[in-house]
PDB file of N, CA and C in Angstrom:
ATOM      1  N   UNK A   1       0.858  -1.176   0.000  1.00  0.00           N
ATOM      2  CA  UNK A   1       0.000   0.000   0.000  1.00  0.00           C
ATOM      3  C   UNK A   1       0.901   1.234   0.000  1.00  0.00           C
ATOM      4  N   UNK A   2       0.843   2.022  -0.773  1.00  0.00           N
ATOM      5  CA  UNK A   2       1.356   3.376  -1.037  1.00  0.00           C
ATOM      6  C   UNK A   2       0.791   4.398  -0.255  1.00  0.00           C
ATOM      7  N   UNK A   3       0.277   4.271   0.767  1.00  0.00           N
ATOM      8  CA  UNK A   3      -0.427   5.773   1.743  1.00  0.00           C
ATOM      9  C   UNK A   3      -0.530   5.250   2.957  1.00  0.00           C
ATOM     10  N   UNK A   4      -0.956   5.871   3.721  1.00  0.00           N
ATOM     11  CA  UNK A   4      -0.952   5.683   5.655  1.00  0.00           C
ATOM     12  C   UNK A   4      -2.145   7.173   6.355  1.00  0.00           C
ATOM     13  N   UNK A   5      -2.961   6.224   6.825  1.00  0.00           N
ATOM     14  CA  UNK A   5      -3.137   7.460   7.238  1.00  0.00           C
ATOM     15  C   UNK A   5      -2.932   7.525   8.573  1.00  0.00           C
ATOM     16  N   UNK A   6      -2.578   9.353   8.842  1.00  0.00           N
ATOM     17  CA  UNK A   6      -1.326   9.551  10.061  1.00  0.00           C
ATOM     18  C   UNK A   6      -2.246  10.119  10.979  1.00  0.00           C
ATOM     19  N   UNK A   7      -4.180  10.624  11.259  1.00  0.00           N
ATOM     20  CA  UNK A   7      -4.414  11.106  12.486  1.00  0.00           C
ATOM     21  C   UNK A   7      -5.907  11.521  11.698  1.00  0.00           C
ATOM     22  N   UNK A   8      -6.535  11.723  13.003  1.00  0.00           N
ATOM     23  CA  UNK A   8      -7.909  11.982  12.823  1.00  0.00           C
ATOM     24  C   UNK A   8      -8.691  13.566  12.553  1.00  0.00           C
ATOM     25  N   UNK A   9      -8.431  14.076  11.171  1.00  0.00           N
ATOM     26  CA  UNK A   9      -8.331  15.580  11.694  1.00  0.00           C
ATOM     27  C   UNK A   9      -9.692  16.383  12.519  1.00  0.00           C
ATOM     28  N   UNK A  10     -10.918  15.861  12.532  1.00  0.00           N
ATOM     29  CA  UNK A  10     -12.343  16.023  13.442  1.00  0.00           C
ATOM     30  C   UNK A  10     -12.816  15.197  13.671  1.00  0.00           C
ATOM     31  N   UNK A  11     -13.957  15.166  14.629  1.00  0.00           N
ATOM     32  CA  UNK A  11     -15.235  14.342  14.442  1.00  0.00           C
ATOM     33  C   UNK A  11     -15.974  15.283  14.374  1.00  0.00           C
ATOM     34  N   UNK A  12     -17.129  14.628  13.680  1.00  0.00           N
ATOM     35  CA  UNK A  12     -18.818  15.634  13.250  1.00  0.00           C
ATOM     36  C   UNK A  12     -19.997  15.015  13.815  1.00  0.00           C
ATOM     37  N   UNK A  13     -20.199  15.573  14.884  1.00  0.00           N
ATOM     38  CA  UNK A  13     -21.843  15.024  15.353  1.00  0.00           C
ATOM     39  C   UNK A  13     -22.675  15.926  14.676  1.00  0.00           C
ATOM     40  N   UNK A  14     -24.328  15.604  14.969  1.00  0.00           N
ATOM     41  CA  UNK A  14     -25.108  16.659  14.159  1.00  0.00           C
ATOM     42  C   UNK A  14     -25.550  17.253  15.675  1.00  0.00           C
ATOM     43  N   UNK A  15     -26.636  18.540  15.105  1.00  0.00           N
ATOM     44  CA  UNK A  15     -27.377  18.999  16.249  1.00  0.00           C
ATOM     45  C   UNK A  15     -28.430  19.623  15.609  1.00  0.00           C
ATOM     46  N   UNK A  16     -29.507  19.803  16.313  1.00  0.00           N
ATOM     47  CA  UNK A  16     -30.590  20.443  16.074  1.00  0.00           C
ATOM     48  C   UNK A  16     -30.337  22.284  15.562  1.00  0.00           C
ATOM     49  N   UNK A  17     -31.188  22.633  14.770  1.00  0.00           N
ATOM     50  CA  UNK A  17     -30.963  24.294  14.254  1.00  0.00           C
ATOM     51  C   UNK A  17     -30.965  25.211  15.496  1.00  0.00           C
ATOM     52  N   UNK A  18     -30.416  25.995  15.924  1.00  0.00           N
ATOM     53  CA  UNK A  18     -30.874  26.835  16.881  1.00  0.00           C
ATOM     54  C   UNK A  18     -29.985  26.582  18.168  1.00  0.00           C
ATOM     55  N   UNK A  19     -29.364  25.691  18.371  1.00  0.00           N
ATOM     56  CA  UNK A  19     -28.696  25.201  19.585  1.00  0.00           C
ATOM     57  C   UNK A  19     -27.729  25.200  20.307  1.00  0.00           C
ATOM     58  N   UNK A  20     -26.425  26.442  19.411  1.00  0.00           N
ATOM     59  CA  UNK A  20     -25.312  26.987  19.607  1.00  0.00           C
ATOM     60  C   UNK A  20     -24.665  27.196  20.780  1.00  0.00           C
ATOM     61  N   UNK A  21     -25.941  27.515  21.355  1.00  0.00           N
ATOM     62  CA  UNK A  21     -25.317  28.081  22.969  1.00  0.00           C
ATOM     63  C   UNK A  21     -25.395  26.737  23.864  1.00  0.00           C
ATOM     64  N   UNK A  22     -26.068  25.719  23.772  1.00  0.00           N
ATOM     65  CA  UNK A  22     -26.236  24.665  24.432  1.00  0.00           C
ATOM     66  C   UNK A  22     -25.413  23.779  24.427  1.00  0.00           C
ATOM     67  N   UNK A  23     -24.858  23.635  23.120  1.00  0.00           N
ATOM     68  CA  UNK A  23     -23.782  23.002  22.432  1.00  0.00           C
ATOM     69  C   UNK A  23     -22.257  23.587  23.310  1.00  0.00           C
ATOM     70  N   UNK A  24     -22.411  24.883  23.018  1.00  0.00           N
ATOM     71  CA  UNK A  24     -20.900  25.777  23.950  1.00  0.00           C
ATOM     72  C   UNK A  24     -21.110  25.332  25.408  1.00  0.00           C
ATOM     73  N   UNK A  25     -21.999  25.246  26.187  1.00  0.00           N
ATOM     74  CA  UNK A  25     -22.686  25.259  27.396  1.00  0.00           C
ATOM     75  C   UNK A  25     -21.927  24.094  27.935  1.00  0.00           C
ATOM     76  N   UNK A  26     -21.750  23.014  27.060  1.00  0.00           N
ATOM     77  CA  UNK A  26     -21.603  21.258  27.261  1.00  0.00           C
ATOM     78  C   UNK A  26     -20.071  21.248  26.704  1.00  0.00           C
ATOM     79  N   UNK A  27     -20.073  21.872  25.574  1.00  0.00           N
ATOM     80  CA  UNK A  27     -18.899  21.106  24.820  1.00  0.00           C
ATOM     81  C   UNK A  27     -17.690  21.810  25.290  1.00  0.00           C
ATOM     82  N   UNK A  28     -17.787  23.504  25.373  1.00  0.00           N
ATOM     83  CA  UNK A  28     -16.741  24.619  26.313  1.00  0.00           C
ATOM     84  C   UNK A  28     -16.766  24.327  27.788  1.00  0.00           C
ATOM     85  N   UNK A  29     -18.047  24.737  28.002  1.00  0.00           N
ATOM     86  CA  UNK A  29     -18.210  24.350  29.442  1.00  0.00           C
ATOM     87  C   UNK A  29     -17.915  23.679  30.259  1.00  0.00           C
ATOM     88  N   UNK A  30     -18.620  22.394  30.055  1.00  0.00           N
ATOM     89  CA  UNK A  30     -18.168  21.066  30.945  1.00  0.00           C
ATOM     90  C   UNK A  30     -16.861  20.197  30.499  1.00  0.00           C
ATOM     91  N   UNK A  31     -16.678  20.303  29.044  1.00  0.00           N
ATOM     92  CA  UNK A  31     -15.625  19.013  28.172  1.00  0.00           C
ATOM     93  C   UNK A  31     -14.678  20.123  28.112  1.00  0.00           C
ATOM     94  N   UNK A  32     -14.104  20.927  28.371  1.00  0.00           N
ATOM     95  CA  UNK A  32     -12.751  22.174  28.105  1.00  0.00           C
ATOM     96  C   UNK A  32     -12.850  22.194  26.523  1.00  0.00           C
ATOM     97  N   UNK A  33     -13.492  22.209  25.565  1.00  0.00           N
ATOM     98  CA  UNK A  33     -13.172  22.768  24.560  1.00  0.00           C
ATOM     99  C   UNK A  33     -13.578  23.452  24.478  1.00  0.00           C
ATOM    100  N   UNK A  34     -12.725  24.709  23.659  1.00  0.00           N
ATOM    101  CA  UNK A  34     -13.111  26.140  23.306  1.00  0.00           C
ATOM    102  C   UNK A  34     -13.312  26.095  22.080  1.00  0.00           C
ATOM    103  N   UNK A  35     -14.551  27.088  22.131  1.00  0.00           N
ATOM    104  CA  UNK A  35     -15.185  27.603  20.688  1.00  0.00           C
ATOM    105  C   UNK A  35     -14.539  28.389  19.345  1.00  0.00           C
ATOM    106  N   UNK A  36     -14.676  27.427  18.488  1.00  0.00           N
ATOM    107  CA  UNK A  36     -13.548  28.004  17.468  1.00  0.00           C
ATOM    108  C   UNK A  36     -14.381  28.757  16.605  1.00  0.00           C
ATOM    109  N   UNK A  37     -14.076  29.923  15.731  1.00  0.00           N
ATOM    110  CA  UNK A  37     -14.776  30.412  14.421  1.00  0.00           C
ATOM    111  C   UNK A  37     -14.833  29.692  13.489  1.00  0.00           C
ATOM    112  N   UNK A  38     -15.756  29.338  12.932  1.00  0.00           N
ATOM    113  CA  UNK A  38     -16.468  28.655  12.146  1.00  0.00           C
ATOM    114  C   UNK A  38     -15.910  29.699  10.685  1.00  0.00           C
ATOM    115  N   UNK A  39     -14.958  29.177   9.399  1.00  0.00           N
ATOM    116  CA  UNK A  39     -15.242  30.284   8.624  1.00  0.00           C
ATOM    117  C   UNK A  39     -16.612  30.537   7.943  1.00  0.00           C
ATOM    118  N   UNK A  40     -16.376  31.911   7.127  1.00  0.00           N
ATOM    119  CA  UNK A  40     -17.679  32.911   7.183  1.00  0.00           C
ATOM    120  C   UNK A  40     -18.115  32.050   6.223  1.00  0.00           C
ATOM    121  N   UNK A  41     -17.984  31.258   5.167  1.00  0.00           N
ATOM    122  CA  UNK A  41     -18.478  30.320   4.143  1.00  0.00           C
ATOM    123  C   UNK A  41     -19.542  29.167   4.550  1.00  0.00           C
ATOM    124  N   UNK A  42     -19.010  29.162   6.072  1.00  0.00           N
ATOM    125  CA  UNK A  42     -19.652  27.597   6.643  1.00  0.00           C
ATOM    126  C   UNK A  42     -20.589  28.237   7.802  1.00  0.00           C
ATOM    127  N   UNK A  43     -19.994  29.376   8.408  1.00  0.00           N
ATOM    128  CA  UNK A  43     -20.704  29.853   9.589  1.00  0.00           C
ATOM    129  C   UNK A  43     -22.379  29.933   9.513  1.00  0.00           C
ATOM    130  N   UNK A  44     -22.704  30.168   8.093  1.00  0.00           N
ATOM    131  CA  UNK A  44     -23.921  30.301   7.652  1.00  0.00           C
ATOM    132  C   UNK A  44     -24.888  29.036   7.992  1.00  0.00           C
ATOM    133  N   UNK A  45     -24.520  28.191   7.658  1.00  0.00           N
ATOM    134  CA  UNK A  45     -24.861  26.793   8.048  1.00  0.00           C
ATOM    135  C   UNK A  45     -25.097  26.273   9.471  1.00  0.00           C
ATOM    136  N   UNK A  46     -25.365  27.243  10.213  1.00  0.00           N
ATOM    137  CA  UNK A  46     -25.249  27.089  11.485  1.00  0.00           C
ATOM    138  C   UNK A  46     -24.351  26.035  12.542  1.00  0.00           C
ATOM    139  N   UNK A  47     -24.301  25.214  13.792  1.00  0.00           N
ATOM    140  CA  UNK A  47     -23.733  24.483  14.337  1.00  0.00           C
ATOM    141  C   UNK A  47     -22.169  25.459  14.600  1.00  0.00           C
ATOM    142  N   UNK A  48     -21.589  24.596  15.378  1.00  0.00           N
ATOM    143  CA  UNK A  48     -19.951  25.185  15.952  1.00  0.00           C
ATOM    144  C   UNK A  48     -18.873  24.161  15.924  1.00  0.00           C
ATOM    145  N   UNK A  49     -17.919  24.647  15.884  1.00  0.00           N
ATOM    146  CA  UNK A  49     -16.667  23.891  16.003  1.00  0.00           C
ATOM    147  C   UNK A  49     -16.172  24.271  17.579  1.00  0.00           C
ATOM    148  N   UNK A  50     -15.643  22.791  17.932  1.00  0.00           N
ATOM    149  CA  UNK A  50     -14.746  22.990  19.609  1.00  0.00           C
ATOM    150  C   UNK A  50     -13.498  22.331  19.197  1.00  0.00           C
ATOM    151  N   UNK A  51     -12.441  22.444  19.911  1.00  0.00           N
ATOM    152  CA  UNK A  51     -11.226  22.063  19.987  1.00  0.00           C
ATOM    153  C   UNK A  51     -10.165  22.460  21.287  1.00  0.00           C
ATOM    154  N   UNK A  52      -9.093  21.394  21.246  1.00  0.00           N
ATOM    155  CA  UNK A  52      -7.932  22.140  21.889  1.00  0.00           C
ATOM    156  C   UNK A  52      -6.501  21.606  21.321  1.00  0.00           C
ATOM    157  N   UNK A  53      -5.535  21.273  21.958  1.00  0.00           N
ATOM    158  CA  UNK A  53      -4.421  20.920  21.006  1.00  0.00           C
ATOM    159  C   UNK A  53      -4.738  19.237  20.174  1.00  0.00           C
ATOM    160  N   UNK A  54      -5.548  18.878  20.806  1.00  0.00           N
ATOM    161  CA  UNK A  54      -5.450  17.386  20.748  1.00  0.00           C
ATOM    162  C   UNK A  54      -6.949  16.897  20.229  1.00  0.00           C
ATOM    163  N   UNK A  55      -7.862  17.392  20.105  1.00  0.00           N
ATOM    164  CA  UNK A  55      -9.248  16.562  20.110  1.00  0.00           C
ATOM    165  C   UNK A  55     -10.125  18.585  19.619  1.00  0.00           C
ATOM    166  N   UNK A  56     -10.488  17.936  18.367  1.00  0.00           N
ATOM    167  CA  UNK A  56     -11.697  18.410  17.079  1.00  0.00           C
ATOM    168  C   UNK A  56     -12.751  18.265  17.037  1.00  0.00           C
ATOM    169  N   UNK A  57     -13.804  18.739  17.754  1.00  0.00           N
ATOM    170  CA  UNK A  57     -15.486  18.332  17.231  1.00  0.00           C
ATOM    171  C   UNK A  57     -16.285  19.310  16.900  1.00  0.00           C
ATOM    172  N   UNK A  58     -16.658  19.126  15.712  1.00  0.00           N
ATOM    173  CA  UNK A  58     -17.560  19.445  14.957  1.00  0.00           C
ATOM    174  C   UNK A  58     -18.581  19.316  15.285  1.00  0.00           C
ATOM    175  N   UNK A  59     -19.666  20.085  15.270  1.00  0.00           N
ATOM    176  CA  UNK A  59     -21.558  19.966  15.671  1.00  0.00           C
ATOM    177  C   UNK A  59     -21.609  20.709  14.188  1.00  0.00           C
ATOM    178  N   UNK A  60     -22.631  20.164  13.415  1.00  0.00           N
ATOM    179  CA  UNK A  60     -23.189  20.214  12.008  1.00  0.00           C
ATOM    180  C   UNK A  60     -24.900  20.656  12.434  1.00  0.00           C
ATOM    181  N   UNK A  61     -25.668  21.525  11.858  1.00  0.00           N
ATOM    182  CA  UNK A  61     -26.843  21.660  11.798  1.00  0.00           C
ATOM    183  C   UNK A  61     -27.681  20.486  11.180  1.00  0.00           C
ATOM    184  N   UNK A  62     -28.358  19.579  11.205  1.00  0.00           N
ATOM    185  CA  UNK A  62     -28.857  18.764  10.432  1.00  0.00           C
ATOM    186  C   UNK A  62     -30.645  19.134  10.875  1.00  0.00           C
ATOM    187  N   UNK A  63     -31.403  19.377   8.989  1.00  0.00           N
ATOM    188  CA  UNK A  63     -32.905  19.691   9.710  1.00  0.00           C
ATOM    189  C   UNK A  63     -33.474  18.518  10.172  1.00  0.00           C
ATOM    190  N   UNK A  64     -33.430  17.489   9.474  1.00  0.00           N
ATOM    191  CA  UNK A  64     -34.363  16.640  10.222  1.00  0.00           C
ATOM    192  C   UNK A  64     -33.588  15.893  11.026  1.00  0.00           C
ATOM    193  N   UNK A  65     -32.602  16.217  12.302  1.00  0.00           N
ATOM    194  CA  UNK A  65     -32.232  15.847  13.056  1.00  0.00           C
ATOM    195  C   UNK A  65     -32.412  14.727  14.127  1.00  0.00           C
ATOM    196  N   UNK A  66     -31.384  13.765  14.214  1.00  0.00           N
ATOM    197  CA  UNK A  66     -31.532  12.552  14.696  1.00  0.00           C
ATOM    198  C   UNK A  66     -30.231  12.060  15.717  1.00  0.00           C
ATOM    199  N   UNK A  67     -30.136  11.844  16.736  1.00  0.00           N
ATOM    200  CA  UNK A  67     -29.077  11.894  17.643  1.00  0.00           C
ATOM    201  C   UNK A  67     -28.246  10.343  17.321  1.00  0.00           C
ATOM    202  N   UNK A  68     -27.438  10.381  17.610  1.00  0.00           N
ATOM    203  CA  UNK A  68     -26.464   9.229  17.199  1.00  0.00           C
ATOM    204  C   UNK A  68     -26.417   8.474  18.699  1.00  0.00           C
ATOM    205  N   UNK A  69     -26.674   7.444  18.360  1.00  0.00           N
ATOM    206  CA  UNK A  69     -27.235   6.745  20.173  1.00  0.00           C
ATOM    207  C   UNK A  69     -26.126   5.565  19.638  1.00  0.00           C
ATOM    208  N   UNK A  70     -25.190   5.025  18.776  1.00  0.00           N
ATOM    209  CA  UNK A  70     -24.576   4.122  18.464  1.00  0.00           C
ATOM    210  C   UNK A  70     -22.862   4.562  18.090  1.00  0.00           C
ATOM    211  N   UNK A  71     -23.399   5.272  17.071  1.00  0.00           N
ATOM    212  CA  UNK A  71     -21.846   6.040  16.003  1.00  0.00           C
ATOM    213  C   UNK A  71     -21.540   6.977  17.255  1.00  0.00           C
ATOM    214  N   UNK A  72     -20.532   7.235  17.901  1.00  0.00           N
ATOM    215  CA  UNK A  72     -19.904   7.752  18.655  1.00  0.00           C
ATOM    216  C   UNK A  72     -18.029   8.535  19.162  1.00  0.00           C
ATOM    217  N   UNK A  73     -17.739   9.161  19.012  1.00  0.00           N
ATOM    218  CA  UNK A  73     -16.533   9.669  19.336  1.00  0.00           C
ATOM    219  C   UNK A  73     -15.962   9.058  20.848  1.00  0.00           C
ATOM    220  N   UNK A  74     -14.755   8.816  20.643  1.00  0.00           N
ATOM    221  CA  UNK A  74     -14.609   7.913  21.764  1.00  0.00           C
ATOM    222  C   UNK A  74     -13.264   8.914  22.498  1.00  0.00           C
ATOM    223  N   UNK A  75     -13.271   9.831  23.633  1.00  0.00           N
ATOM    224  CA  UNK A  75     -12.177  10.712  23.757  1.00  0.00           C
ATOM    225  C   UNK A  75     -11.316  10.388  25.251  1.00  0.00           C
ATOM    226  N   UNK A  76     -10.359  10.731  25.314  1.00  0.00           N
ATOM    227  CA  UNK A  76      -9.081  10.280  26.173  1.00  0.00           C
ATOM    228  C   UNK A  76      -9.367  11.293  26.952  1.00  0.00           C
ATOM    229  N   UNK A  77      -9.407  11.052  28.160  1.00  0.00           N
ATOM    230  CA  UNK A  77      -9.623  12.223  29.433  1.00  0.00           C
ATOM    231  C   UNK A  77      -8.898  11.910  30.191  1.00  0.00           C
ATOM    232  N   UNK A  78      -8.169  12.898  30.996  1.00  0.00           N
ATOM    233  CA  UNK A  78      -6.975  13.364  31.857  1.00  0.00           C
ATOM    234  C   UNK A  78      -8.036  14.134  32.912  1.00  0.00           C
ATOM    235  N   UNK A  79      -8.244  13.357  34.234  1.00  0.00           N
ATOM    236  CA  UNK A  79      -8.885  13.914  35.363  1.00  0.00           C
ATOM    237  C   UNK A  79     -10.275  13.042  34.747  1.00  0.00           C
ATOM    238  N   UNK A  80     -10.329  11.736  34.861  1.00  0.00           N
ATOM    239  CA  UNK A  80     -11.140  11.381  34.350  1.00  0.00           C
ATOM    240  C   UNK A  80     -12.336  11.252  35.147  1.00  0.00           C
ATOM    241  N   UNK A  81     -12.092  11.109  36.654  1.00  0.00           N
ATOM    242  CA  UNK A  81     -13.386  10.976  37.786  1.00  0.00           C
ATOM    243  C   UNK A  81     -13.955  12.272  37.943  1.00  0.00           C
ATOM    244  N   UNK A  82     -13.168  13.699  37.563  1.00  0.00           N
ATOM    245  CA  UNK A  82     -13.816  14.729  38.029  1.00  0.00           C
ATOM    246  C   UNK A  82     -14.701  15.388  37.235  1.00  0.00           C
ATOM    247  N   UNK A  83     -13.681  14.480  35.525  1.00  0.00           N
ATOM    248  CA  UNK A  83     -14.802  15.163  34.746  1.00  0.00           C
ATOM    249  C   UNK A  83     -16.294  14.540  34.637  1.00  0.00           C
ATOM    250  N   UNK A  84     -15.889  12.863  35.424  1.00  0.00           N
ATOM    251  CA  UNK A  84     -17.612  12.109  35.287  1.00  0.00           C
ATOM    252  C   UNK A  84     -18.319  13.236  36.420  1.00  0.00           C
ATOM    253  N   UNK A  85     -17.935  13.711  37.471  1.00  0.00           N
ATOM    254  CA  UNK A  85     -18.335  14.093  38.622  1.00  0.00           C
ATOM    255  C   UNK A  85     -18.833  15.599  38.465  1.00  0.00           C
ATOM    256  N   UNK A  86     -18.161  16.474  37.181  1.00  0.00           N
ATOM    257  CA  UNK A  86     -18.950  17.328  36.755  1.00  0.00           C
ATOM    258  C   UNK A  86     -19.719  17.189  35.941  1.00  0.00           C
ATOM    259  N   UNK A  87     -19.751  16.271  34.980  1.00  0.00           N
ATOM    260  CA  UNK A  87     -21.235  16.004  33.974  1.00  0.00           C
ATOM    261  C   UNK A  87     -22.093  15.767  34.919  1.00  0.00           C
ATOM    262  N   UNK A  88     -22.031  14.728  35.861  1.00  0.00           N
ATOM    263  CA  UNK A  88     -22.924  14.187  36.786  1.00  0.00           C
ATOM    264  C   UNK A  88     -24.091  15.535  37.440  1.00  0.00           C
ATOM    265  N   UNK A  89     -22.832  16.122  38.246  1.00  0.00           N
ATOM    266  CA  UNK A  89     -23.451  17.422  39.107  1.00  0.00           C
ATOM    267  C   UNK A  89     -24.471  18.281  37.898  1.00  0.00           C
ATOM    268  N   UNK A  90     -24.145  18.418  36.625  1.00  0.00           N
ATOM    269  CA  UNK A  90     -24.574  19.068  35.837  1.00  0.00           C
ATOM    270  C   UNK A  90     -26.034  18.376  35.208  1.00  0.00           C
ATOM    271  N   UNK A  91     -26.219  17.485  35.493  1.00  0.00           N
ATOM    272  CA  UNK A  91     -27.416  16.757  34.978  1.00  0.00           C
ATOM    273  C   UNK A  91     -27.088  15.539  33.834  1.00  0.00           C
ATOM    274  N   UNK A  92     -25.915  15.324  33.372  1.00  0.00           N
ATOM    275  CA  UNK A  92     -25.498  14.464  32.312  1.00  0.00           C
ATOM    276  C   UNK A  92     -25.170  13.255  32.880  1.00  0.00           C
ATOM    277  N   UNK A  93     -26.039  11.993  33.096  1.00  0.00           N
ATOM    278  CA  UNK A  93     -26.162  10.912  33.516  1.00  0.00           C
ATOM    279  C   UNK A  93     -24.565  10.277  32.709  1.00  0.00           C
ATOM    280  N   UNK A  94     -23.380   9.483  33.439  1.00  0.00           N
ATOM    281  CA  UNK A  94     -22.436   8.977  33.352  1.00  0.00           C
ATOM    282  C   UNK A  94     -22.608   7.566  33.384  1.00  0.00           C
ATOM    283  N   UNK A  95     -22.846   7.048  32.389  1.00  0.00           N
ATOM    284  CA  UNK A  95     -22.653   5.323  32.060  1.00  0.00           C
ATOM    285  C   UNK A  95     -21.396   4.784  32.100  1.00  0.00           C
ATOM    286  N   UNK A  96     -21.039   4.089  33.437  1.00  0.00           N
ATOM    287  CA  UNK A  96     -19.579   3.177  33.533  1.00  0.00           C
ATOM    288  C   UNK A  96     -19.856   2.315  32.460  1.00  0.00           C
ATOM    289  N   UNK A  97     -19.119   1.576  31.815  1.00  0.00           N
ATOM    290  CA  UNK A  97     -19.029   0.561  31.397  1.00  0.00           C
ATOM    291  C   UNK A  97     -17.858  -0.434  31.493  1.00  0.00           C
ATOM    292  N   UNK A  98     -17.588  -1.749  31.807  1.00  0.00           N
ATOM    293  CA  UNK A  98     -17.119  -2.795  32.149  1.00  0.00           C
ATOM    294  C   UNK A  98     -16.927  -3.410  31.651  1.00  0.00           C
ATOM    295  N   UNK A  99     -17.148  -3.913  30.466  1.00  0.00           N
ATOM    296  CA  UNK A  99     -17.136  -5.034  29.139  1.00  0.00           C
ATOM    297  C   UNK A  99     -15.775  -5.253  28.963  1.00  0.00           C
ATOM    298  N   UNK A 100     -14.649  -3.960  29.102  1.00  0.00           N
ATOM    299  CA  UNK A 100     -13.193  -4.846  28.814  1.00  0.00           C
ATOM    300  C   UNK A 100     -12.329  -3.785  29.713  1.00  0.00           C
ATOM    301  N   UNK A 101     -12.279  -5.185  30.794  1.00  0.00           N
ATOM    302  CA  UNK A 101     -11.704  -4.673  32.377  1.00  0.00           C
ATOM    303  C   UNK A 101     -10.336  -4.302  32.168  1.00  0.00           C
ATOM    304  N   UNK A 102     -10.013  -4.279  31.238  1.00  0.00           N
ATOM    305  CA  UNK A 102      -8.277  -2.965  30.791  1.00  0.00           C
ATOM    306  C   UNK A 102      -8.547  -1.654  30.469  1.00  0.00           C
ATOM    307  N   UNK A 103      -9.440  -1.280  29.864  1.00  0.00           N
ATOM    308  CA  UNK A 103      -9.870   0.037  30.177  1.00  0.00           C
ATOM    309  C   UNK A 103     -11.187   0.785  31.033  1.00  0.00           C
ATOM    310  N   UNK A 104     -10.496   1.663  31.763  1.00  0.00           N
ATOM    311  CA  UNK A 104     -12.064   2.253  32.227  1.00  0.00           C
ATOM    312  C   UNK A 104     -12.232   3.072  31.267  1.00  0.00           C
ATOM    313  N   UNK A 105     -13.680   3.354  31.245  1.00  0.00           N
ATOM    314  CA  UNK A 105     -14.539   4.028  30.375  1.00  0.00           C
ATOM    315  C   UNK A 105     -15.928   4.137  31.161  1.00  0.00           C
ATOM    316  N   UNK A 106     -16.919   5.709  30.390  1.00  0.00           N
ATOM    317  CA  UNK A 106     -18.100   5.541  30.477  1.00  0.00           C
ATOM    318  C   UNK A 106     -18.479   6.120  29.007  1.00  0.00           C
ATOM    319  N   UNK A 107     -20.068   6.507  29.456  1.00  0.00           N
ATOM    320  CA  UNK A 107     -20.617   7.450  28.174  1.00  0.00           C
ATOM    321  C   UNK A 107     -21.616   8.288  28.852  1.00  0.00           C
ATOM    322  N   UNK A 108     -21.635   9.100  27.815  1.00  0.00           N
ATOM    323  CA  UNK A 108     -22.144   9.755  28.458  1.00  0.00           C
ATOM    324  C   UNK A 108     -22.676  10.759  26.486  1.00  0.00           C
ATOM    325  N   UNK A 109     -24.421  11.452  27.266  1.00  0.00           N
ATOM    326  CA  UNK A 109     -24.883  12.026  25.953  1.00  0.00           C
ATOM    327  C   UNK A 109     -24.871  13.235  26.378  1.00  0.00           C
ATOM    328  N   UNK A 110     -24.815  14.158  24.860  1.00  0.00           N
ATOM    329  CA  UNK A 110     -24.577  15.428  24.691  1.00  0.00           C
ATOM    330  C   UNK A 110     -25.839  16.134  25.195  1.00  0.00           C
ATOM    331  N   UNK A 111     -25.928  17.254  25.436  1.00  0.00           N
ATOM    332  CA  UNK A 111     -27.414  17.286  25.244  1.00  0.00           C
ATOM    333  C   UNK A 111     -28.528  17.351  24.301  1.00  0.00           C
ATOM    334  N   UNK A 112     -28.053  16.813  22.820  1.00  0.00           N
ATOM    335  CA  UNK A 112     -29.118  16.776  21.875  1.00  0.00           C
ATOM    336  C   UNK A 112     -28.968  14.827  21.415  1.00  0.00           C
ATOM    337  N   UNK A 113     -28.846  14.127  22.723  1.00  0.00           N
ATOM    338  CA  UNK A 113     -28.856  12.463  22.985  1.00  0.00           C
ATOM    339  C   UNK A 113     -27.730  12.058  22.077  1.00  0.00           C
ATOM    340  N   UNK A 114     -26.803  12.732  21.811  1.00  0.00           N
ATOM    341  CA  UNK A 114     -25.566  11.783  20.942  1.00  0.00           C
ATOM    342  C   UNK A 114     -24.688  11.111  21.852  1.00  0.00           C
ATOM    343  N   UNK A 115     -23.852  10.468  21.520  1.00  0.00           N
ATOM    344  CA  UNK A 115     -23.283   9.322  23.135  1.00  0.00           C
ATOM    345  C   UNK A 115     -21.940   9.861  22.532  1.00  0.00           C
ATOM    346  N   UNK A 116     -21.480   9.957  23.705  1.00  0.00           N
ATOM    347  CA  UNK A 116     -20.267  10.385  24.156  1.00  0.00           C
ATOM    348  C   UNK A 116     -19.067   9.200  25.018  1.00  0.00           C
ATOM    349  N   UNK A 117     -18.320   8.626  24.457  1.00  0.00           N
ATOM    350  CA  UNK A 117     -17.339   8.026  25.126  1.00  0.00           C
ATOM    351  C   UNK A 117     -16.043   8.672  25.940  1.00  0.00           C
ATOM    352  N   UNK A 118     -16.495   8.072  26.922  1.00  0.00           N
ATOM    353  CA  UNK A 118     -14.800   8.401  27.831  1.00  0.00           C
ATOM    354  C   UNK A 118     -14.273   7.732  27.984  1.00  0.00           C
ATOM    355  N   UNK A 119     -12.928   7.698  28.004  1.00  0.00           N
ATOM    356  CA  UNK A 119     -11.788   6.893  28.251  1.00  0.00           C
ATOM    357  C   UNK A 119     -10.714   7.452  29.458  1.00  0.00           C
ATOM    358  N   UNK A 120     -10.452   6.835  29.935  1.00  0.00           N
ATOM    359  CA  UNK A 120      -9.371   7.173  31.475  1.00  0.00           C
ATOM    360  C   UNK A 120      -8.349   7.467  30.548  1.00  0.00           C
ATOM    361  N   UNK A 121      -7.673   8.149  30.495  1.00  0.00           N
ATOM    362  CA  UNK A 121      -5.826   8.525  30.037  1.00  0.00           C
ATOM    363  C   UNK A 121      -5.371   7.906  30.788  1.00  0.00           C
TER     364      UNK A 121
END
């Protein structure tokens, strides 16, 4: 094979029209990513971009909107009990899961029901 691929440059969940601030609320707020500018070509299209050095997500406007309860982003967390312990306090129910006792993990949904994976760093 002549190519490789070397890294993941986003993930794209969808979200409902209108939901920008709810999206920042969860994704800035509680998960430390900060809100990036969207360029002015795409900004139109509503939804936001989050990021930090390491981890890209995309929220896409989709109209007839449908939450991803399966297809999921799976992200590496550093302070991994405090961040279950602030979704928690915040209303975002934290699903341990156990299925493969070498990693901890939970999940956990956005607030427009997309599932969210955590992983212990």
């Amino acid at each position: 094979m002549s190519h490789r691929l070397v890294a993941i440059d986003h993930v794209q969940l969808a979200m409902p029209a209108g939901q920008e601030d709810v999206a920042t609320a969860f994704y800035e707020g509680l998960l430390g990513l900060e809100r990036r500018q969207k360029p002015p070509a795409l900004a139109a299209r509503g939804g936001c971009w989050f990021s930090n050095a390491d981890v890209v997500v995309h929220l896409g406007v989709e109209p007839e909107f449908r939450a991803a309860r399966k297809a999921h982003p799976a992200l590496r967390v550093e302070g991994f009990d405090a961040l279950c312990a602030e979704l928690e306090a915040h209303g975002h129910q934290v699903r341990p899961d156990h299925e493969l006792p070498e990693v901890r993990r939970s999940y956990v949904d956005d607030p427009f029901g997309n599932r969210i994976e955590l992983i212990e760093a």
